[in-house]
PDB file of N, CA and C in Angstrom:
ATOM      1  N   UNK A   1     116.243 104.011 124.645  1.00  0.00           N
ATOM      2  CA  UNK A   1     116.579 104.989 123.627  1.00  0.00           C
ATOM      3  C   UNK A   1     115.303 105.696 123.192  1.00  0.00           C
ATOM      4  N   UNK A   2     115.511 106.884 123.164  1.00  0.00           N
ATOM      5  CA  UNK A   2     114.332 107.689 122.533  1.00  0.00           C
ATOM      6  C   UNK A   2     114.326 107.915 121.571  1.00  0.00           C
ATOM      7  N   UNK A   3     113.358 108.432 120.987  1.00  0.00           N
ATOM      8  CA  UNK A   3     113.379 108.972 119.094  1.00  0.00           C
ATOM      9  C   UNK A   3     112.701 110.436 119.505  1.00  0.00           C
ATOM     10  N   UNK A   4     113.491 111.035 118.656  1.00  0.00           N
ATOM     11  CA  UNK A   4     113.398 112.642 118.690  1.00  0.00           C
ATOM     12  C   UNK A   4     113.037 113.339 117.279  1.00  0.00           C
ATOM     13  N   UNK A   5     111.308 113.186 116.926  1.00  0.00           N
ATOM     14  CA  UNK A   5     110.932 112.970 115.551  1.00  0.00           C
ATOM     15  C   UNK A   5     110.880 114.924 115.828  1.00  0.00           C
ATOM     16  N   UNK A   6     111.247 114.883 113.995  1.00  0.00           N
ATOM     17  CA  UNK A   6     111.109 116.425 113.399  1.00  0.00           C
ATOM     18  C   UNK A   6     110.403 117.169 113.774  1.00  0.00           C
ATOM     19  N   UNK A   7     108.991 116.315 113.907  1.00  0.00           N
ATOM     20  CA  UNK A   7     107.031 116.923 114.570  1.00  0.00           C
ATOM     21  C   UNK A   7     107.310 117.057 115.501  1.00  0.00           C
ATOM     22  N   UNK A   8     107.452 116.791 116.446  1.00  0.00           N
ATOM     23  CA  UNK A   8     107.295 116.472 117.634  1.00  0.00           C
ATOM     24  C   UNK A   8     106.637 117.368 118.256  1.00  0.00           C
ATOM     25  N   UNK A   9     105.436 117.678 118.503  1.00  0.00           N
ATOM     26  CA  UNK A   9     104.667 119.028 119.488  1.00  0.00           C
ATOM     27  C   UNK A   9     103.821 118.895 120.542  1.00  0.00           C
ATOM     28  N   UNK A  10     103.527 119.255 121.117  1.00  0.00           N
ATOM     29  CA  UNK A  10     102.432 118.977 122.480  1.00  0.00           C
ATOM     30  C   UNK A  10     100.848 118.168 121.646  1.00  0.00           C
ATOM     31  N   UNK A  11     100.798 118.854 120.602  1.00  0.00           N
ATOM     32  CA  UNK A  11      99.272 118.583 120.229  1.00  0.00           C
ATOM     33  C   UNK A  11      99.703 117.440 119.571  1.00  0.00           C
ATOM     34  N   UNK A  12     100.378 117.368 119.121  1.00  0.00           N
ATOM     35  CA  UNK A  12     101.106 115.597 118.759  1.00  0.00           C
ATOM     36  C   UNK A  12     100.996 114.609 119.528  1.00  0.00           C
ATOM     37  N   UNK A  13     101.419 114.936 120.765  1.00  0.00           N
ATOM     38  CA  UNK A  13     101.892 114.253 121.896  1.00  0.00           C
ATOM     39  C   UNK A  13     100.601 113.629 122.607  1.00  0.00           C
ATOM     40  N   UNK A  14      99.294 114.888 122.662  1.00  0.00           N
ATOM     41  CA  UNK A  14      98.200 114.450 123.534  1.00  0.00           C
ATOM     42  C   UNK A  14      97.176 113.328 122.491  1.00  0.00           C
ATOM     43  N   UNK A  15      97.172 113.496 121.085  1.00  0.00           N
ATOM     44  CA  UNK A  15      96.723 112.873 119.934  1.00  0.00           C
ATOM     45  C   UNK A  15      97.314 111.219 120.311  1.00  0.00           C
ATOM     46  N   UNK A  16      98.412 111.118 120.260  1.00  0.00           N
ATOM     47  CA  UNK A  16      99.693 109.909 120.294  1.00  0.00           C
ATOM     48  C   UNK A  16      99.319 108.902 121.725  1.00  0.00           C
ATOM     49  N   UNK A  17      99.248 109.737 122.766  1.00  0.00           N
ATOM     50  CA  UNK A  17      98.936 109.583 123.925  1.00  0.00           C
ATOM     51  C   UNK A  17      97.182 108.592 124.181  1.00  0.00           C
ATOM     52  N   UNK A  18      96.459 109.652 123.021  1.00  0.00           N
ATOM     53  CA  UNK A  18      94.680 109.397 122.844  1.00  0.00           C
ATOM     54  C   UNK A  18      95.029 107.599 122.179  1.00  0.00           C
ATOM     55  N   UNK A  19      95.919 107.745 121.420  1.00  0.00           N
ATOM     56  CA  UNK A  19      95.454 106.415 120.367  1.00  0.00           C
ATOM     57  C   UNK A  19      96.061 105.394 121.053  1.00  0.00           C
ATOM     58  N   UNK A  20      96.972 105.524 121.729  1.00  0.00           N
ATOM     59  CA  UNK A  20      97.578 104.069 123.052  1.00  0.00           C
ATOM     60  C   UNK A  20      96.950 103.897 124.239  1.00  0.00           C
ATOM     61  N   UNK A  21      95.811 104.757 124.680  1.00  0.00           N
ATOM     62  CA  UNK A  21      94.985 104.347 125.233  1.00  0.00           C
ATOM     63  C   UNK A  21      93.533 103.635 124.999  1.00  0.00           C
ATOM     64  N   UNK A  22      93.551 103.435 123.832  1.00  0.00           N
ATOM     65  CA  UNK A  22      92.787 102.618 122.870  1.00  0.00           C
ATOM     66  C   UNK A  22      92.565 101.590 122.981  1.00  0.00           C
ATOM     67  N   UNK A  23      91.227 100.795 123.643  1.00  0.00           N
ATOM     68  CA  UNK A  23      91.794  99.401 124.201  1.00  0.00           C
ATOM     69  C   UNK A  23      91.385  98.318 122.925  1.00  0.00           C
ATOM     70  N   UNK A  24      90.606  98.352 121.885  1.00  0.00           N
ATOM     71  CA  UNK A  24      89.756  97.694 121.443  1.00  0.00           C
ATOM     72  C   UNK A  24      89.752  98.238 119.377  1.00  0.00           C
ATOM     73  N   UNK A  25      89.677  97.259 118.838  1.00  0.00           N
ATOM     74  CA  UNK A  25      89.804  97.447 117.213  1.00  0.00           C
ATOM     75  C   UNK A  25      88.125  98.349 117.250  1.00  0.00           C
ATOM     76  N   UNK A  26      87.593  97.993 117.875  1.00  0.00           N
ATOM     77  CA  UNK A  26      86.304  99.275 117.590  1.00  0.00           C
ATOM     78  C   UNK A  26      86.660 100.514 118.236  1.00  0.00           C
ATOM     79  N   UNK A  27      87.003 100.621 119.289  1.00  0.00           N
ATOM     80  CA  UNK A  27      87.866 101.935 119.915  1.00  0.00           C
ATOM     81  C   UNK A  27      88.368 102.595 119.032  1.00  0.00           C
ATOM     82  N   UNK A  28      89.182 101.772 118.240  1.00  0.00           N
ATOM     83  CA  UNK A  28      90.214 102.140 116.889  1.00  0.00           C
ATOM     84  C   UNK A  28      89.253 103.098 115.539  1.00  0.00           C
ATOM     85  N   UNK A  29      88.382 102.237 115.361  1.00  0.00           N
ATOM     86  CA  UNK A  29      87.400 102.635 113.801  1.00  0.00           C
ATOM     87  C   UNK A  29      86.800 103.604 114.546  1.00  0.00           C
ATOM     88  N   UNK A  30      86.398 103.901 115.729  1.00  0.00           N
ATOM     89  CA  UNK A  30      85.234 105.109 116.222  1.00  0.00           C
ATOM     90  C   UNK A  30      86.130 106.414 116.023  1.00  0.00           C
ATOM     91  N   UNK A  31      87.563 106.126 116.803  1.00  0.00           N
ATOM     92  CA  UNK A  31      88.241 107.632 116.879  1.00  0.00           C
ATOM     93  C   UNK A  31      88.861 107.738 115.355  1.00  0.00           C
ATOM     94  N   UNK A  32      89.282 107.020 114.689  1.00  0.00           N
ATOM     95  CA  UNK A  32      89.559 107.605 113.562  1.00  0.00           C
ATOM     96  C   UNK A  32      88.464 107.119 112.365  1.00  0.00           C
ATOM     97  N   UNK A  33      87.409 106.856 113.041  1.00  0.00           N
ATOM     98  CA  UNK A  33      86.449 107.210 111.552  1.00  0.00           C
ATOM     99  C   UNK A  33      85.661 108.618 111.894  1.00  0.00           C
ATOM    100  N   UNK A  34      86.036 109.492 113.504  1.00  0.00           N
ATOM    101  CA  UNK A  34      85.906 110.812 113.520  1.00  0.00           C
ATOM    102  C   UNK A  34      87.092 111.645 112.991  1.00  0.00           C
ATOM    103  N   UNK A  35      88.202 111.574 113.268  1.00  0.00           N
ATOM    104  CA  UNK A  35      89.407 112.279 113.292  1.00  0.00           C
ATOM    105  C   UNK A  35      89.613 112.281 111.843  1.00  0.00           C
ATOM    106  N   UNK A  36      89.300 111.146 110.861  1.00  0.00           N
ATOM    107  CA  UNK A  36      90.458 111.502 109.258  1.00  0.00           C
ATOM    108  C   UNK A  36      89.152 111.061 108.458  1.00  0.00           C
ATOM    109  N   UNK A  37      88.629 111.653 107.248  1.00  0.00           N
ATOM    110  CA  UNK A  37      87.993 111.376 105.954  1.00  0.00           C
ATOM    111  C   UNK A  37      88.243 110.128 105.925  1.00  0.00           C
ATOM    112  N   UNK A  38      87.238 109.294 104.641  1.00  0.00           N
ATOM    113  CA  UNK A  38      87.159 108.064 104.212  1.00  0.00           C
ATOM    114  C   UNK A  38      88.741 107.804 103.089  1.00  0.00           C
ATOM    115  N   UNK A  39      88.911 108.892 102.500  1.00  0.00           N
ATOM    116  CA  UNK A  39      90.041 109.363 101.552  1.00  0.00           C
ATOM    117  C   UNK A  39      91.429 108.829 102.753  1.00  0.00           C
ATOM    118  N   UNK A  40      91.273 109.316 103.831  1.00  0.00           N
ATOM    119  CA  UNK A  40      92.472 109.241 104.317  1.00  0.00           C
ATOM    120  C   UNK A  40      92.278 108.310 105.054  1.00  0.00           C
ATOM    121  N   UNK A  41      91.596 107.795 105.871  1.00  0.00           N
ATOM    122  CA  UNK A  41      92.020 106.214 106.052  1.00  0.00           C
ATOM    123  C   UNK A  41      92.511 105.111 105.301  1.00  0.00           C
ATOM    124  N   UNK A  42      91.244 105.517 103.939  1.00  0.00           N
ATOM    125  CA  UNK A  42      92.158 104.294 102.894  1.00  0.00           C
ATOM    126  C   UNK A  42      93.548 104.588 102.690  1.00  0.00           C
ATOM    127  N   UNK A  43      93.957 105.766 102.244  1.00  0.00           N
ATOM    128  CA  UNK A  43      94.926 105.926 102.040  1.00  0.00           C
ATOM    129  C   UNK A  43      96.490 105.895 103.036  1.00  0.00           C
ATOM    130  N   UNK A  44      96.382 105.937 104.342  1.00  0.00           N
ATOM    131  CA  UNK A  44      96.699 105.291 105.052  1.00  0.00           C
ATOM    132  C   UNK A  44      96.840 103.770 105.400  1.00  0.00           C
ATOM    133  N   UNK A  45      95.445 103.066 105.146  1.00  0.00           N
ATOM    134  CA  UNK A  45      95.386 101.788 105.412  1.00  0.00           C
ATOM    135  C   UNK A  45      96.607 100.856 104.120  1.00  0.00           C
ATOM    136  N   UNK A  46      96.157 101.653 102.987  1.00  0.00           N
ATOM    137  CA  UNK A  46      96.813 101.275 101.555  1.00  0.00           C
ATOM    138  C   UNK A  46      98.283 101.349 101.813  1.00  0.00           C
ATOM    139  N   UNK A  47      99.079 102.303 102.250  1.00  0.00           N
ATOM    140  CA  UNK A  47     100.383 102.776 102.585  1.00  0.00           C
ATOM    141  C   UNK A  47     101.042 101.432 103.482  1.00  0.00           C
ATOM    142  N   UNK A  48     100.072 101.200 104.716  1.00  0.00           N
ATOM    143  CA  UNK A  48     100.665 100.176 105.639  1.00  0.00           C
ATOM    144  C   UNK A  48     100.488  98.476 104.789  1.00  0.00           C
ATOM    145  N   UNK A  49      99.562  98.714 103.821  1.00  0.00           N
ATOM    146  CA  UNK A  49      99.702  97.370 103.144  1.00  0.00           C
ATOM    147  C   UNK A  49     100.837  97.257 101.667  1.00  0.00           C
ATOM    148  N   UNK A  50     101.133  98.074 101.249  1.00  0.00           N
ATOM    149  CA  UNK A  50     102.419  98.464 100.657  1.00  0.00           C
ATOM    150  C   UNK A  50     103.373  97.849 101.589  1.00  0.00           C
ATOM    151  N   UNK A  51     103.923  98.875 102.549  1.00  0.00           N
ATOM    152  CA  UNK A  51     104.838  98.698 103.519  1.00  0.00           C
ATOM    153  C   UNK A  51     104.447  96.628 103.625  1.00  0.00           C
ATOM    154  N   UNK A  52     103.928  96.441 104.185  1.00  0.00           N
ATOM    155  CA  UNK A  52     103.697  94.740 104.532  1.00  0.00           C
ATOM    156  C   UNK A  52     104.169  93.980 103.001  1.00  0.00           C
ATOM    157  N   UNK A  53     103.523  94.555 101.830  1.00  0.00           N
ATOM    158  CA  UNK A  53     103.618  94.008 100.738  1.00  0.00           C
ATOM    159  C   UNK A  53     105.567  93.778 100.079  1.00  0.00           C
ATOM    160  N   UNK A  54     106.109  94.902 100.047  1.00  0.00           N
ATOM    161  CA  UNK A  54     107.120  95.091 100.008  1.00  0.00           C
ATOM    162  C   UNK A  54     107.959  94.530 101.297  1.00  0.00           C
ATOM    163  N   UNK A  55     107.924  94.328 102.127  1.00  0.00           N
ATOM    164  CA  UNK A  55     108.596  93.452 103.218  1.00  0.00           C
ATOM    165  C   UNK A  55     108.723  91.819 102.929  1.00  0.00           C
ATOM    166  N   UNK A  56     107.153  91.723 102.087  1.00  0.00           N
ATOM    167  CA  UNK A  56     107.292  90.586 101.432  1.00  0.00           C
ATOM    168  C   UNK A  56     107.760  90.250 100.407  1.00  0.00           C
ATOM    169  N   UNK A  57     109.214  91.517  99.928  1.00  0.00           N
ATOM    170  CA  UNK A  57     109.436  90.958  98.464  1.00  0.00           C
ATOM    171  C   UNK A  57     108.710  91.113  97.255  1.00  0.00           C
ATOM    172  N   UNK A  58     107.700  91.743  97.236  1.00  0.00           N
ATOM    173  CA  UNK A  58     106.777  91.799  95.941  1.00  0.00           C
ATOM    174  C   UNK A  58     107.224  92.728  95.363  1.00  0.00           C
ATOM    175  N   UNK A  59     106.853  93.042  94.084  1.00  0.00           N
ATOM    176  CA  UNK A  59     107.634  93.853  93.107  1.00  0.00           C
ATOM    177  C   UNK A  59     106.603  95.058  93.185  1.00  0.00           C
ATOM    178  N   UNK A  60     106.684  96.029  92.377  1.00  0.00           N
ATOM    179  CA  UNK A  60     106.155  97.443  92.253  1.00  0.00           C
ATOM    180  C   UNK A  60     104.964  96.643  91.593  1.00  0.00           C
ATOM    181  N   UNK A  61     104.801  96.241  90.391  1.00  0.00           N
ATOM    182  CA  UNK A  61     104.221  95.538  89.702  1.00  0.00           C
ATOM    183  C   UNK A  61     103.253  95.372  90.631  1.00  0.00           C
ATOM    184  N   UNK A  62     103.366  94.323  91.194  1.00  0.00           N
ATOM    185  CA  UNK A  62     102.602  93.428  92.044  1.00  0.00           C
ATOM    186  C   UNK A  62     101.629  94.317  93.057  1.00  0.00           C
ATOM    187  N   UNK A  63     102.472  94.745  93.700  1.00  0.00           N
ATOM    188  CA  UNK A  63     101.592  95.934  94.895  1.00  0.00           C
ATOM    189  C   UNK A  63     101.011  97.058  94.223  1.00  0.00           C
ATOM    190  N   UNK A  64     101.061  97.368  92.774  1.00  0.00           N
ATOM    191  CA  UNK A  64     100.256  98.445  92.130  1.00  0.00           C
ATOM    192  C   UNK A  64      98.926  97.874  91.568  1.00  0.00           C
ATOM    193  N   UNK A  65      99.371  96.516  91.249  1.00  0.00           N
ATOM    194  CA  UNK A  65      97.800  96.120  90.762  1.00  0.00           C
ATOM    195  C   UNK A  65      96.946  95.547  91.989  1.00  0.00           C
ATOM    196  N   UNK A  66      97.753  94.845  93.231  1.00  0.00           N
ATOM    197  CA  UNK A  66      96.899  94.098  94.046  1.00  0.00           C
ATOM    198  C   UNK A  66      96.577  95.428  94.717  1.00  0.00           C
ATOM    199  N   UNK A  67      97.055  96.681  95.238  1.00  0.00           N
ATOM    200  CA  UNK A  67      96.584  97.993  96.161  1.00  0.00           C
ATOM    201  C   UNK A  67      96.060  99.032  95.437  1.00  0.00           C
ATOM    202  N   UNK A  68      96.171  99.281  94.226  1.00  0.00           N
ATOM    203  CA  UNK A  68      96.196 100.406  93.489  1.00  0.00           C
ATOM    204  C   UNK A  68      96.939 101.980  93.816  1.00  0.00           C
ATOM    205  N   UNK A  69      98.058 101.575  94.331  1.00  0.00           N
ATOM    206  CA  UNK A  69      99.023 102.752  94.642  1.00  0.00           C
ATOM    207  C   UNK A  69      99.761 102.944  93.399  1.00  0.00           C
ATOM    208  N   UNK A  70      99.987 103.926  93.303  1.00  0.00           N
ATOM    209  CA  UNK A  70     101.222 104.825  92.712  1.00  0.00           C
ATOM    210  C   UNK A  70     102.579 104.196  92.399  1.00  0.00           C
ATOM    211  N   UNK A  71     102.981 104.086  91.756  1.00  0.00           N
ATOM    212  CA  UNK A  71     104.934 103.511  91.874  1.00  0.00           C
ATOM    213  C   UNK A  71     105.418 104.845  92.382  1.00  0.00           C
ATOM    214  N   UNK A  72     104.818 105.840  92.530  1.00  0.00           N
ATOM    215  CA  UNK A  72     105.395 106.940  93.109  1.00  0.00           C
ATOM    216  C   UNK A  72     105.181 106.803  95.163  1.00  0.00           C
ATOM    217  N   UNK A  73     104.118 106.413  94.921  1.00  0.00           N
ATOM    218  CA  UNK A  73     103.936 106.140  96.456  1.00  0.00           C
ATOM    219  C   UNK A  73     104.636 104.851  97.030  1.00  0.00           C
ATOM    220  N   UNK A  74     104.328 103.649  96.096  1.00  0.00           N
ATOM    221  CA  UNK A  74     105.279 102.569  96.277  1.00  0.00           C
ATOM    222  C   UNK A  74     106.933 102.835  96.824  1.00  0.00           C
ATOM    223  N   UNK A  75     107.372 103.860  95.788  1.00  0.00           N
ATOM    224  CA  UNK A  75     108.613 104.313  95.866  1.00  0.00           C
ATOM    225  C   UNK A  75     108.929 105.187  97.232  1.00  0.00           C
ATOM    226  N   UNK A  76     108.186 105.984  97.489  1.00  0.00           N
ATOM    227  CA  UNK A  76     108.635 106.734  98.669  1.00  0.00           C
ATOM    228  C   UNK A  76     108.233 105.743 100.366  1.00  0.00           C
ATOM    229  N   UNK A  77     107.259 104.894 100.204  1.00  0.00           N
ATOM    230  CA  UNK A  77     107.163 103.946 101.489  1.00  0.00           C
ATOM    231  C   UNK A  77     108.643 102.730 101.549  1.00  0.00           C
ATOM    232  N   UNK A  78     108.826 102.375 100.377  1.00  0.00           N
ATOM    233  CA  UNK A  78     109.674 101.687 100.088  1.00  0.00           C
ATOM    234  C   UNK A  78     111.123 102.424 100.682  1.00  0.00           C
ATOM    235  N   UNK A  79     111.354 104.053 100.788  1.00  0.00           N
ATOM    236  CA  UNK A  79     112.149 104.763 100.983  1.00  0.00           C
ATOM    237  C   UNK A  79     112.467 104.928 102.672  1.00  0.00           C
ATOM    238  N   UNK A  80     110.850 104.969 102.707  1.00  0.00           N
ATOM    239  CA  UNK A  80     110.762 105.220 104.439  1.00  0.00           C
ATOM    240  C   UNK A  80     111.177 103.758 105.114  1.00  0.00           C
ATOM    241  N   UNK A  81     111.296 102.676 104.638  1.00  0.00           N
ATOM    242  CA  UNK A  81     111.892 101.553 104.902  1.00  0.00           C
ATOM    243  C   UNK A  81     113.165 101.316 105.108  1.00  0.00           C
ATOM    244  N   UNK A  82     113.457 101.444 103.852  1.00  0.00           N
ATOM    245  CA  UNK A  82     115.230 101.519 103.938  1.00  0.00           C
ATOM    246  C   UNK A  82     116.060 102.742 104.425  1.00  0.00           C
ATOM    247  N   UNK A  83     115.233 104.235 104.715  1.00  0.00           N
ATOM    248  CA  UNK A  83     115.940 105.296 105.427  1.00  0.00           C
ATOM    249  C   UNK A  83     115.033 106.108 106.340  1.00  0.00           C
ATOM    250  N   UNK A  84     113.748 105.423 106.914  1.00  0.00           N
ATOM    251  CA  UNK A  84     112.924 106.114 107.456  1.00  0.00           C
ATOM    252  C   UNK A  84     113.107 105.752 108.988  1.00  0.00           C
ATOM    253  N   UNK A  85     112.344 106.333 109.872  1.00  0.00           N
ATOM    254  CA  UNK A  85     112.241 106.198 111.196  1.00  0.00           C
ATOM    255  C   UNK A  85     111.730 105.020 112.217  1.00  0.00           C
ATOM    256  N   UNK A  86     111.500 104.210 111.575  1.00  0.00           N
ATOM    257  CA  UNK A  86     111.338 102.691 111.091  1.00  0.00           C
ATOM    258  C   UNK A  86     110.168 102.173 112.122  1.00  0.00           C
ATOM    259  N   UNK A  87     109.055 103.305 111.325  1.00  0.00           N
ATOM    260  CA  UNK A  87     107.545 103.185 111.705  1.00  0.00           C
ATOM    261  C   UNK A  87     107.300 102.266 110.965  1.00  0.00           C
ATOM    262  N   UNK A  88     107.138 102.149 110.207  1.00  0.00           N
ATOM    263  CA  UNK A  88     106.879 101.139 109.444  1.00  0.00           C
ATOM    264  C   UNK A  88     107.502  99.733 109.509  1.00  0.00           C
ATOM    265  N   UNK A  89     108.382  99.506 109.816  1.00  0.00           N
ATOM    266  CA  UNK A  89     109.500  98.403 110.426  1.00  0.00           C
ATOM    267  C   UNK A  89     108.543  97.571 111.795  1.00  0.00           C
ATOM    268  N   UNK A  90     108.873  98.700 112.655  1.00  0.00           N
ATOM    269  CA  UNK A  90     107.919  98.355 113.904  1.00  0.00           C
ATOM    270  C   UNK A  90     106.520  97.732 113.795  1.00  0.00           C
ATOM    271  N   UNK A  91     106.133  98.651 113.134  1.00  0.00           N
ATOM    272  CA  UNK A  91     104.344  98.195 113.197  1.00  0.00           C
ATOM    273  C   UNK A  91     104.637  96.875 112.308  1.00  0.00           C
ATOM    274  N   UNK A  92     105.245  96.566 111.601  1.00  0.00           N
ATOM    275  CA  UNK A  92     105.459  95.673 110.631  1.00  0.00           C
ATOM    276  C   UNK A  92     105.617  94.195 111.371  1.00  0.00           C
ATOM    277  N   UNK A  93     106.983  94.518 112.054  1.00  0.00           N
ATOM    278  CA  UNK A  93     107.134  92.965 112.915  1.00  0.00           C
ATOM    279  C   UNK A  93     106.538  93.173 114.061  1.00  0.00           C
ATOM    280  N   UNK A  94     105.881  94.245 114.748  1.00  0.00           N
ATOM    281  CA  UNK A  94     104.538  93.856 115.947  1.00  0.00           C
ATOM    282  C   UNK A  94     103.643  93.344 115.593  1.00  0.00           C
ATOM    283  N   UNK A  95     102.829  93.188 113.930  1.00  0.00           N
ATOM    284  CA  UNK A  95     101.910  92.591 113.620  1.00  0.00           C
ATOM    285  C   UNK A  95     101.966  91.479 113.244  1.00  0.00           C
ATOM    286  N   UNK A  96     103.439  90.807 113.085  1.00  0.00           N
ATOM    287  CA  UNK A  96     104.035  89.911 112.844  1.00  0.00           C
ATOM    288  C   UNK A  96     103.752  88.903 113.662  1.00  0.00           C
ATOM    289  N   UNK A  97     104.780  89.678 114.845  1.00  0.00           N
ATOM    290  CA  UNK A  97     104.380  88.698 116.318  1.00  0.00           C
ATOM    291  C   UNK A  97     103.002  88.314 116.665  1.00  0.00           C
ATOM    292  N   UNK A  98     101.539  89.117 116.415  1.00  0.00           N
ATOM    293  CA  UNK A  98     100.697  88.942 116.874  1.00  0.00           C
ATOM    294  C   UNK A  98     100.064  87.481 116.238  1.00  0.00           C
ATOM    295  N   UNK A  99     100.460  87.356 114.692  1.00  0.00           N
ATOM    296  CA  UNK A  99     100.123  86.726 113.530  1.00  0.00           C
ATOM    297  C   UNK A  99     100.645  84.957 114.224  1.00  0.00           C
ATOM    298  N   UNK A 100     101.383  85.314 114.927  1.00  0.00           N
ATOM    299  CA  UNK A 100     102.330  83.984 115.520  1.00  0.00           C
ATOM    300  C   UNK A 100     101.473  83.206 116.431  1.00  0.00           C
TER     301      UNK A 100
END
């Protein structure tokens, strides 16, 4: 089954393509400590630990003081969970499995 996301564009595609050929967690920090600001990694990194946090049941409460996110941001990852494209789902129990 395929997924047929909204974005979907060539320059998407060759980007998407760049980061799964990635063999190595330093591979990882080199291309995107060129590609995105310090602002947007954290803020990214923060989002996927939400997402993990909330999988675990923790309350808004909880993930606002241990991450320092938003209940507004809390709220919309929390959204992309229960009606999103279930990026977050995935990466969620692949890191799961690895944890095993």
């Amino acid at each position: 089954m395929s997924y047929d996301s909204k974005f979907k564009n060539e320059a998407l595609d060759e980007m998407f393509k760049a980061v799964l050929l990635l063999e190595s967690e330093e591979d990882c920090y080199r291309f995107f400590e060129d590609l995105c600001t310090v602002k947007e990694l954290h803020e990214m990194s923060q989002r996927f630990q939400v997402a993990k946090m909330l999988d675990c049941k923790k309350t808004y409460t909880e993930i606002e003081k241990e991450t320092g996110a938003s209940t507004a941001t809390i709220s919309r990852i929390n959204k992309c969970l229960v009606y999103g494209a279930n990026g977050y789902r995935n990466a969620i129990d692949k890191a799961k499995e690895t944890e095993e």
